[in-house]
PDB file of N, CA and C in Angstrom:
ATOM      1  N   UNK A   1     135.085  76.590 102.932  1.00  0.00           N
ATOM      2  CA  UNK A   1     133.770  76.855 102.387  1.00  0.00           C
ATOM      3  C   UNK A   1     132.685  76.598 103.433  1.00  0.00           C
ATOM      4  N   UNK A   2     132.826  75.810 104.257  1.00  0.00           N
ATOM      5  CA  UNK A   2     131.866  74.652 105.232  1.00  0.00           C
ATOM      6  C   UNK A   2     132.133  76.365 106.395  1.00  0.00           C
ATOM      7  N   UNK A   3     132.922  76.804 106.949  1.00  0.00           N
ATOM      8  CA  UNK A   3     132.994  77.677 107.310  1.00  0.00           C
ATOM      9  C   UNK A   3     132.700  79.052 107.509  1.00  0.00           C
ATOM     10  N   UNK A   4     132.437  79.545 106.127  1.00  0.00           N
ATOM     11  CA  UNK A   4     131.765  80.593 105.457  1.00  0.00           C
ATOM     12  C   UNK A   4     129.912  80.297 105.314  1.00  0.00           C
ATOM     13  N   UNK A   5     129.944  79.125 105.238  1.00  0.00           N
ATOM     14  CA  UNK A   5     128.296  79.181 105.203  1.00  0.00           C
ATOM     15  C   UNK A   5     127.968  78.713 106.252  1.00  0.00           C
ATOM     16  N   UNK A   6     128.432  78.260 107.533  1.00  0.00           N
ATOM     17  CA  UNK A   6     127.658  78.858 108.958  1.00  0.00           C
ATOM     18  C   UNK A   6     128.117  79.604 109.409  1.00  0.00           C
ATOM     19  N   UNK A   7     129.109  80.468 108.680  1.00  0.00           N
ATOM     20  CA  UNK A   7     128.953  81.864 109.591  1.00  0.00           C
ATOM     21  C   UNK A   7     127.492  82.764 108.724  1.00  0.00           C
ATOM     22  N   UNK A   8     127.602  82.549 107.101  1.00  0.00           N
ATOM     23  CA  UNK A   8     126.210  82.758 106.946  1.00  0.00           C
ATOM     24  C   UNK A   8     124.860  82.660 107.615  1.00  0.00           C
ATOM     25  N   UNK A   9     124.936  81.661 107.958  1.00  0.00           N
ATOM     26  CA  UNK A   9     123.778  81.266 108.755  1.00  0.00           C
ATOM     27  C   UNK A   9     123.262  81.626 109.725  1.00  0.00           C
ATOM     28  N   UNK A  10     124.618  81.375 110.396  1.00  0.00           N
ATOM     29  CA  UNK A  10     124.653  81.916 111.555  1.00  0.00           C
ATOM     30  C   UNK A  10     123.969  83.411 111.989  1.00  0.00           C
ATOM     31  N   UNK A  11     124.978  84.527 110.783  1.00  0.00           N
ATOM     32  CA  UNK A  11     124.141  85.661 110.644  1.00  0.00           C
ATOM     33  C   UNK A  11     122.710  85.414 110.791  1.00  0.00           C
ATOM     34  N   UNK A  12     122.506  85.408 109.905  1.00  0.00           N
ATOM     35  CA  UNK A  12     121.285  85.066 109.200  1.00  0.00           C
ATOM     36  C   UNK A  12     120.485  85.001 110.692  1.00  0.00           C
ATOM     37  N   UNK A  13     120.385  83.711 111.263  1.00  0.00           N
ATOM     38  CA  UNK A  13     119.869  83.289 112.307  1.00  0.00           C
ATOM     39  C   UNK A  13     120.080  84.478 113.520  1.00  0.00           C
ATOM     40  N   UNK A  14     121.197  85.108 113.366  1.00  0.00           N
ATOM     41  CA  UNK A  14     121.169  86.219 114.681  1.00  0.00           C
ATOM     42  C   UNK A  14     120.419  87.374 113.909  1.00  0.00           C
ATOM     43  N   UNK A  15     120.275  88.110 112.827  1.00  0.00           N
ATOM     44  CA  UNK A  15     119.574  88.868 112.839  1.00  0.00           C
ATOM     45  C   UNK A  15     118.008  88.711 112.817  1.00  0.00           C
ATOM     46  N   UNK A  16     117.582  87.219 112.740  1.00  0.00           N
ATOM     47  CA  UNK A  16     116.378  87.155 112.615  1.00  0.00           C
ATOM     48  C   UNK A  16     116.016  86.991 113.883  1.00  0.00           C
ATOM     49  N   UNK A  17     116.631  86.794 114.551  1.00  0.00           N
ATOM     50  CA  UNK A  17     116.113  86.962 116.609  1.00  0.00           C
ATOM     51  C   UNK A  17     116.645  88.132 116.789  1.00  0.00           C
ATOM     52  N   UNK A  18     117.518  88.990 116.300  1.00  0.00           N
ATOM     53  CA  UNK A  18     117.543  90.724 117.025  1.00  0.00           C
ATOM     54  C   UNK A  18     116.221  91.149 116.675  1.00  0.00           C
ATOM     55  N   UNK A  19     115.937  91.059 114.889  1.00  0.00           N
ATOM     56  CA  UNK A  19     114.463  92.083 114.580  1.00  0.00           C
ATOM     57  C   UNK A  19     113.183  91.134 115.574  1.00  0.00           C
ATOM     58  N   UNK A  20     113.559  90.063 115.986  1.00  0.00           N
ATOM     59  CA  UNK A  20     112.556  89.499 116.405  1.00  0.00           C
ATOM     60  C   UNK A  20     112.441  90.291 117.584  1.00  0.00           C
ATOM     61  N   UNK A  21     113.260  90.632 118.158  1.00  0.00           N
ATOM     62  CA  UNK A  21     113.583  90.869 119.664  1.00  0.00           C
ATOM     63  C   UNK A  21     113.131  93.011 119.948  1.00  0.00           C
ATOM     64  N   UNK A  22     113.261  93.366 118.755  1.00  0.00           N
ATOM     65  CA  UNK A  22     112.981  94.699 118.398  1.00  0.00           C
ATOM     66  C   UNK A  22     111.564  94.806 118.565  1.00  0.00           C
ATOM     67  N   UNK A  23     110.829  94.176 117.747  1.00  0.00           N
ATOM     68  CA  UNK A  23     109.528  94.340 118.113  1.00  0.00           C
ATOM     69  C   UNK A  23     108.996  94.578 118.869  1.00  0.00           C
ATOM     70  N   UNK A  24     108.018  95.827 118.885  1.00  0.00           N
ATOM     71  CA  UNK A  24     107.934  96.275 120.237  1.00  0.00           C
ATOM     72  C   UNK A  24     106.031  96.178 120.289  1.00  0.00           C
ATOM     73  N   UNK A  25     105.554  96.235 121.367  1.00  0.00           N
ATOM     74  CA  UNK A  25     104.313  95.752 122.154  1.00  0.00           C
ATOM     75  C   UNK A  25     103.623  97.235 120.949  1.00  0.00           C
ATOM     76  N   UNK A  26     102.209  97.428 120.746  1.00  0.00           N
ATOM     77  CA  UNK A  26     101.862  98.403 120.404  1.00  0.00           C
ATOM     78  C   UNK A  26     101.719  99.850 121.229  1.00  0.00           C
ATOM     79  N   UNK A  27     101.920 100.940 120.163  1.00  0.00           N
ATOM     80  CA  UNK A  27     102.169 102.278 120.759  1.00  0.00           C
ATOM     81  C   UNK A  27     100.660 102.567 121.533  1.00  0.00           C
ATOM     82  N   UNK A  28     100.386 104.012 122.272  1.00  0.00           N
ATOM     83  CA  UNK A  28      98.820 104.473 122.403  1.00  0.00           C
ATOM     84  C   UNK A  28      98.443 104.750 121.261  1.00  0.00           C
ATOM     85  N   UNK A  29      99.961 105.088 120.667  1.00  0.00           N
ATOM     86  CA  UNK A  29      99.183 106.148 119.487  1.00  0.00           C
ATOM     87  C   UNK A  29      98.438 104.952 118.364  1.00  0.00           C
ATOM     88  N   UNK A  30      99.132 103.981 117.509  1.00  0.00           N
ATOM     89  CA  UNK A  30      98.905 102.872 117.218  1.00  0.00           C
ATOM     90  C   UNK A  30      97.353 102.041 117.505  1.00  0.00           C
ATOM     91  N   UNK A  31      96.868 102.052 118.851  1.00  0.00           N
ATOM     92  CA  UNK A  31      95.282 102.015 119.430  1.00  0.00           C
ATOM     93  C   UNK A  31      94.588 102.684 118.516  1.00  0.00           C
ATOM     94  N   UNK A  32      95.014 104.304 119.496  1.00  0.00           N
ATOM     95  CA  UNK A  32      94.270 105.335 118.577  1.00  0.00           C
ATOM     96  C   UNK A  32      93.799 105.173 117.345  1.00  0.00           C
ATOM     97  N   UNK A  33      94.795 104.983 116.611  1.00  0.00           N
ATOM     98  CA  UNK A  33      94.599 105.683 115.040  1.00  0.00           C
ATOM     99  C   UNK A  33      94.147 104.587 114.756  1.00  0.00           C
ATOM    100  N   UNK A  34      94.116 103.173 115.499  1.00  0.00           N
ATOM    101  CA  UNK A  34      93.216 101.740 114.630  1.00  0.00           C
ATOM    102  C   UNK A  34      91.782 101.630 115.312  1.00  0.00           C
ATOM    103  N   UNK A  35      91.629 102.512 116.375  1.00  0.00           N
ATOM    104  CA  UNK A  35      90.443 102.514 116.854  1.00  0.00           C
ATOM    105  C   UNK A  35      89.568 103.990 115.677  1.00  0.00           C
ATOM    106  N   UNK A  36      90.295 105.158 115.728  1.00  0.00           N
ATOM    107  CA  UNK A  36      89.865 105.972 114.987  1.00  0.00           C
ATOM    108  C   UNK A  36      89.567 105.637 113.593  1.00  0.00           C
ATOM    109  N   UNK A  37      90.360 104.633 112.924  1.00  0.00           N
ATOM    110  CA  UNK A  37      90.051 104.338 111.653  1.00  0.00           C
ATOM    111  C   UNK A  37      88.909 103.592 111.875  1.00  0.00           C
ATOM    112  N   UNK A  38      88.846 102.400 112.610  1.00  0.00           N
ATOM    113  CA  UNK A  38      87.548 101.220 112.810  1.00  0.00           C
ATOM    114  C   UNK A  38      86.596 102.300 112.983  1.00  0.00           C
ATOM    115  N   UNK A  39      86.156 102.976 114.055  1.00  0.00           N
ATOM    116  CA  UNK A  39      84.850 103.907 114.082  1.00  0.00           C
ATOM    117  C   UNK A  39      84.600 104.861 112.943  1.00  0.00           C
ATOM    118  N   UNK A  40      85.439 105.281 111.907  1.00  0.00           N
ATOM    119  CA  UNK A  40      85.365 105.867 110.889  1.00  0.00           C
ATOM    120  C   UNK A  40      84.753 105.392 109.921  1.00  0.00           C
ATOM    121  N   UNK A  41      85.670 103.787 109.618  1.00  0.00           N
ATOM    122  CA  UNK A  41      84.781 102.928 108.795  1.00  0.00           C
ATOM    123  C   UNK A  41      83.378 102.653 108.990  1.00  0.00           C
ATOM    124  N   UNK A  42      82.990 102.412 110.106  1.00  0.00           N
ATOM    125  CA  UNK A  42      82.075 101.626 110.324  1.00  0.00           C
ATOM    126  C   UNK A  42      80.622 102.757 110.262  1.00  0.00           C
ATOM    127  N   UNK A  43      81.006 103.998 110.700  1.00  0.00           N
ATOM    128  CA  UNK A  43      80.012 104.982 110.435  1.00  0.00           C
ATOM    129  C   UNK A  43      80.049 105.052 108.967  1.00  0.00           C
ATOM    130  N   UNK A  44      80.405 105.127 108.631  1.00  0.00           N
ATOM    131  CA  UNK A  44      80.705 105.497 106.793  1.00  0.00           C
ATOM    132  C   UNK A  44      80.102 104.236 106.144  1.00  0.00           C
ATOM    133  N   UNK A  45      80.410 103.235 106.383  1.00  0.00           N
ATOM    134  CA  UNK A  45      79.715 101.967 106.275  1.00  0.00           C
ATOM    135  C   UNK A  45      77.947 101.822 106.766  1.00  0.00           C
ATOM    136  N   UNK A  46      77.864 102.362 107.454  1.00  0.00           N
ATOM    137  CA  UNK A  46      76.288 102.394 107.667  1.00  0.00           C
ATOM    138  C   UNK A  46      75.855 103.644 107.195  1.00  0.00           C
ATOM    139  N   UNK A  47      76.256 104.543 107.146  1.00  0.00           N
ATOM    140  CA  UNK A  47      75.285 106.119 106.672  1.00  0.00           C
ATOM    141  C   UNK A  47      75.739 106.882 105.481  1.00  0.00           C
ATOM    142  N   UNK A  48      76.420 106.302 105.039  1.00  0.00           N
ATOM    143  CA  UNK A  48      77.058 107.325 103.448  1.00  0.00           C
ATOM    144  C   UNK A  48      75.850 106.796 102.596  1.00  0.00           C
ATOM    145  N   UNK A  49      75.172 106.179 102.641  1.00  0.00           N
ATOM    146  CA  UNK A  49      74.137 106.143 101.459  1.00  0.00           C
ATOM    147  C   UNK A  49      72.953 107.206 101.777  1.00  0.00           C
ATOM    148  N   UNK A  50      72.647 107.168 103.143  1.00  0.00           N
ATOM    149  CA  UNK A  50      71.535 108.547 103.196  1.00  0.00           C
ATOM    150  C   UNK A  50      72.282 109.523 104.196  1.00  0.00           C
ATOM    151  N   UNK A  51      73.560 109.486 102.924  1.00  0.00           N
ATOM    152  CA  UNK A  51      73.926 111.132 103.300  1.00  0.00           C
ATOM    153  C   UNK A  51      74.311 112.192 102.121  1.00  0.00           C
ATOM    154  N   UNK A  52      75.218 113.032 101.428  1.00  0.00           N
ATOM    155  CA  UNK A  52      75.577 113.756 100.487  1.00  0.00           C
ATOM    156  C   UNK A  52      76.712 112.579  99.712  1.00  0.00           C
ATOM    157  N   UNK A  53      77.193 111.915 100.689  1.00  0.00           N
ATOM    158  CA  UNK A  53      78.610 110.990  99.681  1.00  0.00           C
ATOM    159  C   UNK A  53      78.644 110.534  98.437  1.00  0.00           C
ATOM    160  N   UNK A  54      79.006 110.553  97.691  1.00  0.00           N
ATOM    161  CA  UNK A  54      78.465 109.901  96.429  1.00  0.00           C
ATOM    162  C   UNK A  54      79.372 108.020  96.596  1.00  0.00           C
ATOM    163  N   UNK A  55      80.091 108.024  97.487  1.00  0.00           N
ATOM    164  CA  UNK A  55      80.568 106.910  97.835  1.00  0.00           C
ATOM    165  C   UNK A  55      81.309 106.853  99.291  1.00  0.00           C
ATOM    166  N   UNK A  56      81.038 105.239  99.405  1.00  0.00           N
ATOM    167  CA  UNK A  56      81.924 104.565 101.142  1.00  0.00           C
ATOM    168  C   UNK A  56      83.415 105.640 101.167  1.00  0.00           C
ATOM    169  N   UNK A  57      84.014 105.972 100.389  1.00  0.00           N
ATOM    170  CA  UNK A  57      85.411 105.944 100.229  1.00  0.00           C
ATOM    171  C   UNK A  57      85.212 107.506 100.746  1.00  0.00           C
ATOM    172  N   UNK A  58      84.499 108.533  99.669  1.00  0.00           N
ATOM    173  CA  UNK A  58      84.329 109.599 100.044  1.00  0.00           C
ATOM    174  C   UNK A  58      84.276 110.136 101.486  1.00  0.00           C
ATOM    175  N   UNK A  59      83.266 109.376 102.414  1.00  0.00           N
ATOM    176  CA  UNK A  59      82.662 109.530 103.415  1.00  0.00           C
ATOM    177  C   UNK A  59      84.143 109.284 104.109  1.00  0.00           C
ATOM    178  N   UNK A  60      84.477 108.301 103.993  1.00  0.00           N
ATOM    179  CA  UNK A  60      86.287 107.660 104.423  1.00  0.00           C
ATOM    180  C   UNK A  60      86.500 108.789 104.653  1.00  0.00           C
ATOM    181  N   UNK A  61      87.068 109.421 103.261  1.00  0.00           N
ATOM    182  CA  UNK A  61      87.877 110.465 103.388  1.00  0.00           C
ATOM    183  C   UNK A  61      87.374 111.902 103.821  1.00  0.00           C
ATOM    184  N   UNK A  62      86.269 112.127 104.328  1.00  0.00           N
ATOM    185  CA  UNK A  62      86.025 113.314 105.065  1.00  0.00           C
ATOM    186  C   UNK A  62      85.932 112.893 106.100  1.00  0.00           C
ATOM    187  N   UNK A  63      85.333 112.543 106.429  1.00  0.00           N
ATOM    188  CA  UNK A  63      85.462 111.967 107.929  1.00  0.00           C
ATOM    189  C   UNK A  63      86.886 111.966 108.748  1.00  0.00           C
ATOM    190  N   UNK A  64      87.619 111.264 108.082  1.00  0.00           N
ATOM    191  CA  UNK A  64      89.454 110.896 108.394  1.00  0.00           C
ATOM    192  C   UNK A  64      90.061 112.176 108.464  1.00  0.00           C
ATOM    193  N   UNK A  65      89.210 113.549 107.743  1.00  0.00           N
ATOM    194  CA  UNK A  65      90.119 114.619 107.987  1.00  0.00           C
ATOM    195  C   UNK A  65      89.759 115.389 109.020  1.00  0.00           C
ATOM    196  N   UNK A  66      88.180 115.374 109.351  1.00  0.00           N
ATOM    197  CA  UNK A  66      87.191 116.025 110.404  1.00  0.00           C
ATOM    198  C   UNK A  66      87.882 115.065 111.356  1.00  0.00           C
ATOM    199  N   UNK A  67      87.883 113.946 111.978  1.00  0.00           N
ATOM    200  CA  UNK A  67      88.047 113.737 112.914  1.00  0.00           C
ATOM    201  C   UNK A  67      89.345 113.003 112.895  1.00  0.00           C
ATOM    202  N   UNK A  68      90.423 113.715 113.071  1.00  0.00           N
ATOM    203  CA  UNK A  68      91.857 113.704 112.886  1.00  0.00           C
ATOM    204  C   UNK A  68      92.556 113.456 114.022  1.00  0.00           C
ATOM    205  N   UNK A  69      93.807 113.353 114.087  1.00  0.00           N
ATOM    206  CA  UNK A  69      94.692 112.347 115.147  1.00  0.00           C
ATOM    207  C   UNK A  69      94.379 113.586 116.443  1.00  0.00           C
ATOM    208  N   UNK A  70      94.396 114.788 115.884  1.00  0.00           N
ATOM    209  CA  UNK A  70      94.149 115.247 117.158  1.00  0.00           C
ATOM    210  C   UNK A  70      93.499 115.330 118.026  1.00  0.00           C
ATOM    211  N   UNK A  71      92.368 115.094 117.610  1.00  0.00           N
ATOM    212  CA  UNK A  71      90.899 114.727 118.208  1.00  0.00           C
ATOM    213  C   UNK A  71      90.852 113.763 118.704  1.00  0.00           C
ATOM    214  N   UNK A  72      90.866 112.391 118.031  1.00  0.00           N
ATOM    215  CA  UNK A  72      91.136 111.100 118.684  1.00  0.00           C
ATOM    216  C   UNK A  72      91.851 111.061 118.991  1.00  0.00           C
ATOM    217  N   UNK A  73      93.161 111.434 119.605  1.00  0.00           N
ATOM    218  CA  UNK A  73      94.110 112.029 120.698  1.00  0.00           C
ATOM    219  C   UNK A  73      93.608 112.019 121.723  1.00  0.00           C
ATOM    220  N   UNK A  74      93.075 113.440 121.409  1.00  0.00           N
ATOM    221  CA  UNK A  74      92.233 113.856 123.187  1.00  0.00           C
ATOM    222  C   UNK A  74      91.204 112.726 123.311  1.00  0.00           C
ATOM    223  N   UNK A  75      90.691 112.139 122.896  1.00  0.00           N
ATOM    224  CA  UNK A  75      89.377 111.057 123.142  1.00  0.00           C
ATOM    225  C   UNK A  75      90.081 110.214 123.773  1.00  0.00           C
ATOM    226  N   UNK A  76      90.923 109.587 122.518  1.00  0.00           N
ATOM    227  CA  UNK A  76      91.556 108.146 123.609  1.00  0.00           C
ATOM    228  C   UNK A  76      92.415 108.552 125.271  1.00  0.00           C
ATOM    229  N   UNK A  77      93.239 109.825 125.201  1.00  0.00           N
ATOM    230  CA  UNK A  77      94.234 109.940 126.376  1.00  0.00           C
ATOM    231  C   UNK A  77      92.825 109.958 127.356  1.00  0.00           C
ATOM    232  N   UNK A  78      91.368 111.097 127.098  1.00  0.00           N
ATOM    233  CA  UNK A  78      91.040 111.202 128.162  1.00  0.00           C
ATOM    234  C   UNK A  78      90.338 109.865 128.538  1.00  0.00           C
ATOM    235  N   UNK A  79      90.003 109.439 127.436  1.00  0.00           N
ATOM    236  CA  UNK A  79      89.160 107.672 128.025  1.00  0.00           C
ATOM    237  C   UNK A  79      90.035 106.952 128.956  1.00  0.00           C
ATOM    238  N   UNK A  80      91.252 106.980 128.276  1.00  0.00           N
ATOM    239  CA  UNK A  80      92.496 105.946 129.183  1.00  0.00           C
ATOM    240  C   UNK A  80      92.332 106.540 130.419  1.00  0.00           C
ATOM    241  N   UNK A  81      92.144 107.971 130.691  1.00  0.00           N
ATOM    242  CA  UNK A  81      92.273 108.151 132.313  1.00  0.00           C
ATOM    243  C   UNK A  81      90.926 107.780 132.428  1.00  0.00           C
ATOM    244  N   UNK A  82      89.927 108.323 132.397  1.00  0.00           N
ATOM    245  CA  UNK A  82      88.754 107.888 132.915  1.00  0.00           C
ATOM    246  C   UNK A  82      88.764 106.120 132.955  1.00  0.00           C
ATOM    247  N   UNK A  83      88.769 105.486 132.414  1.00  0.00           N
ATOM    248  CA  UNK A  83      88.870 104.183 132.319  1.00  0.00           C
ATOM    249  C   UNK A  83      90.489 103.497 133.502  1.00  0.00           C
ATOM    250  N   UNK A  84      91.364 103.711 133.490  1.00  0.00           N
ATOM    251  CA  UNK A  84      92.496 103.526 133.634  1.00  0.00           C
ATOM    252  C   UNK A  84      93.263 102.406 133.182  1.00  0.00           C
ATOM    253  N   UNK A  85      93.044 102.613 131.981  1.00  0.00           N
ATOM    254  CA  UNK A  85      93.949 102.362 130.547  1.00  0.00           C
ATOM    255  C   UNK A  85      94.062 100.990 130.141  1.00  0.00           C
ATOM    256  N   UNK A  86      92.551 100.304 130.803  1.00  0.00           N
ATOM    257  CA  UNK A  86      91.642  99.213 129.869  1.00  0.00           C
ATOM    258  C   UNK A  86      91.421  99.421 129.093  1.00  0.00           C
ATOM    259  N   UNK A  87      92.367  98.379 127.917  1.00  0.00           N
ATOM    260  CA  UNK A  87      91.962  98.999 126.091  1.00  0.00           C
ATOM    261  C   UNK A  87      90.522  98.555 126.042  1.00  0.00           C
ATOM    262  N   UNK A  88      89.784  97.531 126.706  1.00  0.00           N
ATOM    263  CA  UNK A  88      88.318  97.254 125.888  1.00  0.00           C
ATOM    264  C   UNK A  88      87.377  98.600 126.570  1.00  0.00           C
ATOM    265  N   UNK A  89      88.068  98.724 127.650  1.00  0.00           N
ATOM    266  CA  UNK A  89      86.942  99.796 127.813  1.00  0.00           C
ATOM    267  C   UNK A  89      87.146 101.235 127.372  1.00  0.00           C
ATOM    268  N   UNK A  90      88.823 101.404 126.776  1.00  0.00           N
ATOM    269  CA  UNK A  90      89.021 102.774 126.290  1.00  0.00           C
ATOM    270  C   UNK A  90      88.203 102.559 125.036  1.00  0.00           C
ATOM    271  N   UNK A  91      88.135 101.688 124.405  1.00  0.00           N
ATOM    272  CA  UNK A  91      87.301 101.052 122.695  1.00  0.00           C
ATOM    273  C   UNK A  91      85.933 101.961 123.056  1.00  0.00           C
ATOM    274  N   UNK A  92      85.345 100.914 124.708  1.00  0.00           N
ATOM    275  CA  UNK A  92      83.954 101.661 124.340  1.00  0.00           C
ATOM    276  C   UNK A  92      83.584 103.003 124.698  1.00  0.00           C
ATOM    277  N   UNK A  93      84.333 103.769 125.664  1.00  0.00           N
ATOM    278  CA  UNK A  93      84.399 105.092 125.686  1.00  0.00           C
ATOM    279  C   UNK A  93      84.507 105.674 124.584  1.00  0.00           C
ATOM    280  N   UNK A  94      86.018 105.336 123.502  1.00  0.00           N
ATOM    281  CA  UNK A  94      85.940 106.088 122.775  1.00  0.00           C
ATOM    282  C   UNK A  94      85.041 105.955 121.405  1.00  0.00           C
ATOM    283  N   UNK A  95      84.040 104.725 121.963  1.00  0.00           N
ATOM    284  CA  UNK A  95      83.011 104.914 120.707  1.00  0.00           C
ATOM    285  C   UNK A  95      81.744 105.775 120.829  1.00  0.00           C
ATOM    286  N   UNK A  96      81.281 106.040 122.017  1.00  0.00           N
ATOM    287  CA  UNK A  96      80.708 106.882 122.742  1.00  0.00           C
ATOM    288  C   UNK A  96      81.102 108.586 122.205  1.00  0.00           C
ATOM    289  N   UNK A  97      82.298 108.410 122.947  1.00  0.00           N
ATOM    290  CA  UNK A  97      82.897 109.879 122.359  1.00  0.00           C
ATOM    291  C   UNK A  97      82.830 110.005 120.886  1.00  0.00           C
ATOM    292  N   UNK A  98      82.892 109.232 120.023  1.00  0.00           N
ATOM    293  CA  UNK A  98      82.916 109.879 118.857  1.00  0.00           C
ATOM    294  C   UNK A  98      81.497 109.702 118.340  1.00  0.00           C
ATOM    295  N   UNK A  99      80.883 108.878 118.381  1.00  0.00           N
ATOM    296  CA  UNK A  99      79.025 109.293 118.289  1.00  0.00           C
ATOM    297  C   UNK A  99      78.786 110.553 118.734  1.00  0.00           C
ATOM    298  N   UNK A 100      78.847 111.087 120.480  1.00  0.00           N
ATOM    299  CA  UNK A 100      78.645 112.177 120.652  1.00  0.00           C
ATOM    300  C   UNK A 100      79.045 113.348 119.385  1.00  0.00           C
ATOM    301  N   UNK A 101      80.255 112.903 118.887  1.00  0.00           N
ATOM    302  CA  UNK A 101      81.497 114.006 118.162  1.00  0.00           C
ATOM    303  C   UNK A 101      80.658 113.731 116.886  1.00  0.00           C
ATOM    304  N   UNK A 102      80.237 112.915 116.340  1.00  0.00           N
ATOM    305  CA  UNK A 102      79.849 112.352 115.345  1.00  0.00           C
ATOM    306  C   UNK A 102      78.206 113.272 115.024  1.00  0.00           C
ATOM    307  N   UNK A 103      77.381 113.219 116.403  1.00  0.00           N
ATOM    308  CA  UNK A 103      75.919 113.802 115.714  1.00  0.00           C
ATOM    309  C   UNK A 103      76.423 115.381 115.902  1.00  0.00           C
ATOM    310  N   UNK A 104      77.547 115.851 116.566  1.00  0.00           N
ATOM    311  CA  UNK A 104      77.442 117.403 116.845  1.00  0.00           C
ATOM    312  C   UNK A 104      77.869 118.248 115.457  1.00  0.00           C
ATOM    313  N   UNK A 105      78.788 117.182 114.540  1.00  0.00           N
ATOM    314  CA  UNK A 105      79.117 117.646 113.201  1.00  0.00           C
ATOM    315  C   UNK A 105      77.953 117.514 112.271  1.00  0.00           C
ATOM    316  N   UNK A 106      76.771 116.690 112.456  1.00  0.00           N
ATOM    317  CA  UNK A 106      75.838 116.658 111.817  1.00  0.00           C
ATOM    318  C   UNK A 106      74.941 117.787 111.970  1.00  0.00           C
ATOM    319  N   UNK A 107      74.848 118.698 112.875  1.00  0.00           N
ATOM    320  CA  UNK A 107      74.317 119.713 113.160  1.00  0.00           C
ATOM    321  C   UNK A 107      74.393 120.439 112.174  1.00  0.00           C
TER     322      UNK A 107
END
């Protein structure tokens, strides 16, 4: 019995250092889409009241479809080169870029 429950354990203990060991550093793409969501929010958070939205969430959700992975794609890859692939400074490029992107849809 004493046998069977540290080999339990044992398991136990080795798969919790493999998934530990799996974990992997974050993707570009992963940046992206948490930088694209943060600048999404945060515009929507300041201007959906003097705009058409009838709510924060609304604005969320147009926004999230207008400015989509593909877009913030090209923003973040080209910031990373221009920058050379300093996340604080790809952040502020690509907040730049999407203001720019941001008043040209307001047009």
């Amino acid at each position: 019995m004493n046998r069977i429950l540290c080999c339990l354990v044992l398991s136990l203990i080795m798969t919790k250092a493999s998934n530990a060991s799996e974990a992997k550093e974050p993707l570009p793409r992963d940046y992206n889409l948490s930088m694209a969501g943060a600048l999404i929010n945060d515009t929507c958070e300041r201007n959906w009241q003097s705009s058409e939205y009838i709510s924060v969430h609304a604005c969320n959700y147009q926004l999230a479809h207008l400015y989509n992975l593909g877009i913030s794609s090209i923003h973040f890859d080209e910031c990373a080169v221009v920058v050379g692939g300093d996340i604080v400074k790809i952040a502020d490029c690509m907040v730049e870029r999407f203001n720019a992107w941001f008043l040209q849809e307001q047009q």
